[in-house]
Protein backbone atom coordinates (compact mmCIF):
# COMPACT_ATOMS: atom_id res chain seq x y z
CA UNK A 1 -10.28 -25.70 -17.47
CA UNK A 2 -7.39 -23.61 -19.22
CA UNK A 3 -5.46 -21.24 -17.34
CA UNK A 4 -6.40 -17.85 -18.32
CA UNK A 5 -3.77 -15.16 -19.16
CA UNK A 6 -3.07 -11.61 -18.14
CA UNK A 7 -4.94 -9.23 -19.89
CA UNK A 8 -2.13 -6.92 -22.51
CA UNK A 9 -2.65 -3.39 -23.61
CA UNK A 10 -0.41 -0.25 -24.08
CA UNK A 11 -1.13 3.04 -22.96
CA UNK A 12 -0.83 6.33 -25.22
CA UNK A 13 0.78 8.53 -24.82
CA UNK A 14 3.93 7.45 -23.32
CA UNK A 15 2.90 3.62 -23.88
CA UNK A 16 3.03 2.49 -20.46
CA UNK A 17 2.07 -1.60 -19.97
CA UNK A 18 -1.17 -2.45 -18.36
CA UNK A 19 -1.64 -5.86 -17.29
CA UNK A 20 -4.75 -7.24 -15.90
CA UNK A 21 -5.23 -10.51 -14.92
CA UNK A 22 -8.13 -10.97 -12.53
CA UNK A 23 -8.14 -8.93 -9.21
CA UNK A 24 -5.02 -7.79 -10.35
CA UNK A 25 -4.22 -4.28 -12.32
CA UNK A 26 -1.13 -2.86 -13.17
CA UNK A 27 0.42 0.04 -14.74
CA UNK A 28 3.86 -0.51 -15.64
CA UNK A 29 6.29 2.16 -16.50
CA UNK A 30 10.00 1.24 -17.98
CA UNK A 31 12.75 3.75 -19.00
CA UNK A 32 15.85 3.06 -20.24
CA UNK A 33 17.91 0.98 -23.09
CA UNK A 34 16.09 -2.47 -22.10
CA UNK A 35 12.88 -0.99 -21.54
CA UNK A 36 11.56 -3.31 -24.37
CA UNK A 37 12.97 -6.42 -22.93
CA UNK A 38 11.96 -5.41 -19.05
CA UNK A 39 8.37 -5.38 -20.28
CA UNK A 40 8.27 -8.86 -21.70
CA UNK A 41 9.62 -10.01 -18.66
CA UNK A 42 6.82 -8.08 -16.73
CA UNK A 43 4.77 -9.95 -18.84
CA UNK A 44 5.90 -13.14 -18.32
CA UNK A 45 6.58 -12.77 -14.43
CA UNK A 46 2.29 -12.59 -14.58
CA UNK A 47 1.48 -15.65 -16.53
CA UNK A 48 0.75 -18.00 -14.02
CA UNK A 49 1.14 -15.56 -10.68
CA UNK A 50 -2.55 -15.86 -9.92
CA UNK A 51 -2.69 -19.69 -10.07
CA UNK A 52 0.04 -20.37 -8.35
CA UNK A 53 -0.84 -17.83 -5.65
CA UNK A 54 -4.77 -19.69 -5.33
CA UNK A 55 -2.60 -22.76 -4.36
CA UNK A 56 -1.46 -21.14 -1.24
CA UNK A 57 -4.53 -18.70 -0.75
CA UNK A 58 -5.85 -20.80 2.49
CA UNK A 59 -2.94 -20.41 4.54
CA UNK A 60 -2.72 -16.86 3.20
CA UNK A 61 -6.00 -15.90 4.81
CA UNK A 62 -4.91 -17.15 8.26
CA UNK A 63 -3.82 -14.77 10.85
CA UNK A 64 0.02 -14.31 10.76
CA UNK A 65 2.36 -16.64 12.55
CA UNK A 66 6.28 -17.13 12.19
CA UNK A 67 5.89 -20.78 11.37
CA UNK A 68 4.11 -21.14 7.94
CA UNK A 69 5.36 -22.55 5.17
CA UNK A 70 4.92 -20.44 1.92
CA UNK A 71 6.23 -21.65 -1.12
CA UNK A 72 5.75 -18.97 -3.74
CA UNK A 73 7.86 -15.82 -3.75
CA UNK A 74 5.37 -13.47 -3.59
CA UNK A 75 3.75 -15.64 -0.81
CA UNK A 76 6.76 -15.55 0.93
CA UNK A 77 6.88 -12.20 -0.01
CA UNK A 78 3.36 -11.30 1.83
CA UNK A 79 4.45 -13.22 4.78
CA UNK A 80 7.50 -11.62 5.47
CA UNK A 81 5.95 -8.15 5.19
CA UNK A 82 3.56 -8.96 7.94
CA UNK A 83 5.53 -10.29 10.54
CA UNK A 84 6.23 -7.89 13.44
CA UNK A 85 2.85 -6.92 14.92
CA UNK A 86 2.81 -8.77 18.21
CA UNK A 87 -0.67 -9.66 18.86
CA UNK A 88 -2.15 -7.49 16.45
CA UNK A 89 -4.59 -9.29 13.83
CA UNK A 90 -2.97 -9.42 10.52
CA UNK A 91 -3.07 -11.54 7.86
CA UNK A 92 -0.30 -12.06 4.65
CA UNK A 93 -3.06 -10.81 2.21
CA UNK A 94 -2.49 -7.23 4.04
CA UNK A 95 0.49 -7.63 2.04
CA UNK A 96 -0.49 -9.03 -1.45
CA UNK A 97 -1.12 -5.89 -3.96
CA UNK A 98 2.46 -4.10 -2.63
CA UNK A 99 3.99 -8.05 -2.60
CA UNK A 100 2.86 -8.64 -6.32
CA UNK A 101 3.96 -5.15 -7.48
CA UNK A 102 7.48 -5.87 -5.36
CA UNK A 103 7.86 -9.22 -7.45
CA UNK A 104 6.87 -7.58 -10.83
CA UNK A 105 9.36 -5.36 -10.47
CA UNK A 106 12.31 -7.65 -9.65
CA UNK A 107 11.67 -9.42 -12.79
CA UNK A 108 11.66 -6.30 -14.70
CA UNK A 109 15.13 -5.78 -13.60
CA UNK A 110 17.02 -8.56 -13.55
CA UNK A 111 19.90 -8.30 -16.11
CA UNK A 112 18.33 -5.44 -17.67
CA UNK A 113 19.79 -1.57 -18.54
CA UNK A 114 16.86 0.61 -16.65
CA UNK A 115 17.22 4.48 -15.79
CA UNK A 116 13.56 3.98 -14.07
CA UNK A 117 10.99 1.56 -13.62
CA UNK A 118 7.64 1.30 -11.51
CA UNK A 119 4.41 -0.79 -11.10
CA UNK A 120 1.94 0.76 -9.87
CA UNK A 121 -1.04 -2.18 -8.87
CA UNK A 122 -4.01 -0.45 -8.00
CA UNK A 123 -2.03 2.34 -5.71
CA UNK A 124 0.33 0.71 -4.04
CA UNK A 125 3.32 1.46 -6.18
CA UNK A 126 6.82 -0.49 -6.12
CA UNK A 127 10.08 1.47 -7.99
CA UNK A 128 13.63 1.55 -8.79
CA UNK A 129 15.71 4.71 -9.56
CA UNK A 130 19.15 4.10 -11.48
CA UNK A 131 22.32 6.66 -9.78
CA UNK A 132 21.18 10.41 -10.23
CA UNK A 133 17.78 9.86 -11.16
CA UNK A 134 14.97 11.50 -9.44
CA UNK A 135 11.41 11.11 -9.16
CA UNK A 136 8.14 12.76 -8.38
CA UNK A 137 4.91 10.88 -7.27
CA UNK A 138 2.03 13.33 -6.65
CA UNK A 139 -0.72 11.76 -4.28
CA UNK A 140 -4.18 12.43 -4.86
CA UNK A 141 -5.27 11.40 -1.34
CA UNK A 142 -3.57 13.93 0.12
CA UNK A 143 -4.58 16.68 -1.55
CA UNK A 144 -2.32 16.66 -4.42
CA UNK A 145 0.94 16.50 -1.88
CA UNK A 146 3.91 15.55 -3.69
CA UNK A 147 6.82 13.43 -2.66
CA UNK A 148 10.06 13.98 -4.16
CA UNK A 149 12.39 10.74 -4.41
CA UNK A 150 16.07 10.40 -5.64
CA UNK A 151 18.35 7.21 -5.80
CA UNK A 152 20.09 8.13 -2.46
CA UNK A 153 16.93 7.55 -1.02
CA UNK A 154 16.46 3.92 0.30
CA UNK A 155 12.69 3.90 -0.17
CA UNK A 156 11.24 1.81 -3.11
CA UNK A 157 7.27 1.75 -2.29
CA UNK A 158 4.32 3.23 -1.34
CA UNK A 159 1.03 2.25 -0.65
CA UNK A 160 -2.21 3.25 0.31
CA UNK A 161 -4.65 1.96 2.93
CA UNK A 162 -8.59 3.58 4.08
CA UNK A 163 -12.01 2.79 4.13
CA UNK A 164 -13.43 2.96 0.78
CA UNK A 165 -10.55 1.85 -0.95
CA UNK A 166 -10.28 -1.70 -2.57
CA UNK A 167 -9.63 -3.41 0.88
CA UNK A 168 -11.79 -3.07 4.00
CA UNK A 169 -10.40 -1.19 6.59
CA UNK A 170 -11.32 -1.50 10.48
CA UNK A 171 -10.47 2.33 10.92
CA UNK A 172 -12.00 5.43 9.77
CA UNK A 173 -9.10 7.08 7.95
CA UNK A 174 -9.80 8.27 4.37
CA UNK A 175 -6.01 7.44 3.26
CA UNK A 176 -3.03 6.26 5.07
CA UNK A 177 -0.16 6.82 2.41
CA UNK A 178 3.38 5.20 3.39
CA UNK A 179 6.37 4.92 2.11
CA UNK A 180 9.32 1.98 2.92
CA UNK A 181 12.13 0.02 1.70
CA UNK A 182 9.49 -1.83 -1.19
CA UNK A 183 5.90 -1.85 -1.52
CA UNK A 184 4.94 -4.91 0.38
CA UNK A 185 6.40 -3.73 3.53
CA UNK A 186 4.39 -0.06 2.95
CA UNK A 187 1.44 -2.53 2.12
CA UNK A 188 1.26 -3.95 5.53
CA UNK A 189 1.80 -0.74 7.55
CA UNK A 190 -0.73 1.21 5.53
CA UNK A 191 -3.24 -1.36 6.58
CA UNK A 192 -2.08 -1.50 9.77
CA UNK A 193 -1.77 2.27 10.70
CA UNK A 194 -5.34 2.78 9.31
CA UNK A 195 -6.96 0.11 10.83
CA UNK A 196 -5.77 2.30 14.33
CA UNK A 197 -7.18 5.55 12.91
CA UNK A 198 -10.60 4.98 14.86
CA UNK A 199 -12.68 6.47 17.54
CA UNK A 200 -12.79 4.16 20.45
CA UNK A 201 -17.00 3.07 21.19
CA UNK A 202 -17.57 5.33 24.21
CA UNK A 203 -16.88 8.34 21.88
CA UNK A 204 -20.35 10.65 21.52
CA UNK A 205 -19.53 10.83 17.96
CA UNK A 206 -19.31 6.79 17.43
CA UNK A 207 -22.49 6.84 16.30
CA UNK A 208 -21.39 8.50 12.81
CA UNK A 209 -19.47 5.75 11.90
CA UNK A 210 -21.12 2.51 9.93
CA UNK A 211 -19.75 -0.86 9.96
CA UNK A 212 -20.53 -4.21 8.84
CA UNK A 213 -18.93 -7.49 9.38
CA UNK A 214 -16.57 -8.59 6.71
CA UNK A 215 -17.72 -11.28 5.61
CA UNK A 216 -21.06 -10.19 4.68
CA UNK A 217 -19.86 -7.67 1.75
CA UNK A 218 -17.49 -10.56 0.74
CA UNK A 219 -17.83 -13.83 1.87
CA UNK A 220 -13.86 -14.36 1.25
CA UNK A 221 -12.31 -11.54 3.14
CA UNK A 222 -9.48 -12.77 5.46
CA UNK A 223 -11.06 -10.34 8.14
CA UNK A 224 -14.34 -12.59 8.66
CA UNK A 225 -16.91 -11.91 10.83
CA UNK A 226 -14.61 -8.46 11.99
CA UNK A 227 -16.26 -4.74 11.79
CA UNK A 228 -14.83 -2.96 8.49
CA UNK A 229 -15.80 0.62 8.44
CA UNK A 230 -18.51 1.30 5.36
CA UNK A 231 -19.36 5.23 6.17
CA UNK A 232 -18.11 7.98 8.25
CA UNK A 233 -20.53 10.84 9.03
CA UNK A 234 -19.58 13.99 9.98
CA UNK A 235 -17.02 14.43 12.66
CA UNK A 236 -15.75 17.56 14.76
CA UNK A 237 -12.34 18.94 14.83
CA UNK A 238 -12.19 17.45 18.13
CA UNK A 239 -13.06 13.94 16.96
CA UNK A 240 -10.68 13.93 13.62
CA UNK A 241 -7.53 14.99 15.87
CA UNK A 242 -8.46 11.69 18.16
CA UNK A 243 -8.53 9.79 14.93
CA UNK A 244 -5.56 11.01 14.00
CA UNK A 245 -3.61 10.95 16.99
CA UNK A 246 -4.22 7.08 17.63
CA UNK A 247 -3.02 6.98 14.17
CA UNK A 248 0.05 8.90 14.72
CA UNK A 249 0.90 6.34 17.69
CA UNK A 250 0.42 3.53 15.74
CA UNK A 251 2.89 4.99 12.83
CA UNK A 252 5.43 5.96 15.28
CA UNK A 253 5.47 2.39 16.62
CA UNK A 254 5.75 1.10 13.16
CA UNK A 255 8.31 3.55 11.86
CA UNK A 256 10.46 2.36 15.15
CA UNK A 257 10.26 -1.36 13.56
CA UNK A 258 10.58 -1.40 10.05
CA UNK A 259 12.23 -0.46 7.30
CA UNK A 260 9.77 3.39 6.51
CA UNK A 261 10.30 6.50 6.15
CA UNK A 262 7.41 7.67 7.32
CA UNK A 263 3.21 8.01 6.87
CA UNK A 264 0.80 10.49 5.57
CA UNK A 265 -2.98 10.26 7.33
CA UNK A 266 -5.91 11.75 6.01
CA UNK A 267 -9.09 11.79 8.12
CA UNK A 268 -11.51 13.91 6.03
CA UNK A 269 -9.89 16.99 5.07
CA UNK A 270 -7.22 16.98 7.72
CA UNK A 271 -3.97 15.43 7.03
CA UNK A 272 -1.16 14.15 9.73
CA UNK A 273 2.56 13.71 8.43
CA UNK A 274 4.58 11.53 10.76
CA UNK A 275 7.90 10.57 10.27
CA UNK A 276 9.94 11.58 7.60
CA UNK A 277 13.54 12.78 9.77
CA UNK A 278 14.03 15.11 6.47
CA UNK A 279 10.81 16.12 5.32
CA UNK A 280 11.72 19.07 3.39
CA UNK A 281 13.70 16.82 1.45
CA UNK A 282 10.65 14.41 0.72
CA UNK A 283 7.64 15.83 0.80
CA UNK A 284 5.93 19.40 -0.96
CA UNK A 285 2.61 20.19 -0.05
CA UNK A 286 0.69 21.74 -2.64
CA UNK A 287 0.16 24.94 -0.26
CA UNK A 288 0.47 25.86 2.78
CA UNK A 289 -2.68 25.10 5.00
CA UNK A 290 -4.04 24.80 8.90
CA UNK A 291 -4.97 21.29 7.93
CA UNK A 292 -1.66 19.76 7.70
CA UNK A 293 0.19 19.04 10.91
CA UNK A 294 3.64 17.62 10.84
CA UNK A 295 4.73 15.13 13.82
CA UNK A 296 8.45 14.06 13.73
């Protein structure tokens, strides 16, 4: 059989690149003299990705350990970007969406003359800012929050992690937004900080919450015969700032590890910000409002 190709198309009306090629989705935006030129290689940094990635997709299921053996740079990629979680189940495919954007990226600009550049693949966004350029993401998960970046700013990624979203989750958080030194490492901790947004079983309000094991909505999922959340129910105040306090602990622990600047988590309508030393300087909520609490 032939090996298919990513899909091409060009968006109006500032003719951003969309390449899809499978599972894979991403909006590409390029500014600058070699714009032209960073797009082709976009374009040719997908050709065989997928394939080459299958090849390696066993081992890339398996929980994490220091000692495999990736080949691939995005594998490698994934891999790296999921190390660090003691005893914690994760898997490199945590990783893969922010580790493809990451790679994307790189290939964009090598050798090329860019004032900005970002693929976004489904959410989880990787980006480079020439000197003096700014940037403004606004993040529809958190109720139109905005986060303000500039090239003094280490932080190349974001990424996005919940149930509901394209990935099963084992928490209960709507969103967990975070941003790090590239998308793959934001990739990991998203999944990892939302996957601690839960209640624990004992909780009277447990009973709200709906899960199924993995592998019977998709018989592939790296997370097996584990309990993803499907549905959360109503919750009290009460219930939400549990949530959202286990989540907080888990982002402070992460934040203390890796290369972030911090997390946004959303359980329903309430939203925690953790991290972010400067936040001012980061973040601008769309309005002030008693459902945002900051934790620094």
């Amino acid at each position: 059989m032939a090996a298919s190709h990513p899909q091409v198309a060009w968006l109006p009306p500032d003719q951003r690149l969309h390449l899809s090629h499978g599972p894979t989705d991403l909006i590409i935006k390029a500014e600058g003299k070699d714009a032209h030129h960073a797009y082709q290689q976009a374009i040719t940094a997908m050709d065989t990705l997928l394939e080459d990635l299958v090849k390696e997709l066993p081992d890339l299921r398996l929980k994490i350990s220091a000692e495999m053996p990736f080949h691939h740079p995005v594998a490698q990629r994934m891999h790296r970007a999921c190390l660090g979680y003691g005893t914690r189940f994760i898997t490199p495919m945590a990783a893969v969406a922010g580790a493809i954007a990451d790679y994307v990226l790189d290939a964009m600009i090598a050798g090329n003359d860019l004032t900005k550049a970002s693929v976004n693949n489904g959410g989880d966004i990787a980006f480079c800012l020439a000197e003096g350029q700014k940037a403004t993401a606004v993040l529809a998960d958190m109720n139109d929050a905005r986060i303000h970046l500039h090239s003094g700013h280490p932080w190349r990624g974001m990424a996005t992690s919940g149930h509901g979203g394209r990935s099963f989750s084992l928490g209960i958080a709507d969103a967990v937004l975070v941003i790090a030194d590239q998308a793959s490492t934001a990739d990991a901790a998203a999944t990892m900080i939302a996957s601690a947004v839960h209640l624990p079983n004992h909780h009277p309000e447990a009973d709200r919450i709906q899960t199924a094991p993995a592998f019977s909505l998709d018989s592939e999922s790296d997370l097996g015969n584990r309990e993803v959340t499907t549905h959360v129910g109503e919750l009290s105040l009460s219930a939400i700032t549990q949530a959202l306090d286990l989540g907080e602990i888990a982002a402070q622990a992460v934040i203390s590890d890796k290369p972030i600047a911090g997390a946004l988590i959303r359980v329903k309508d309430h939203i925690r910000i953790v991290g972010f030393d400067h936040h001012s300087d980061i973040i601008m909520l769309k309005e002030e409002s008693k459902l945002w609490s900051i934790s620094q």
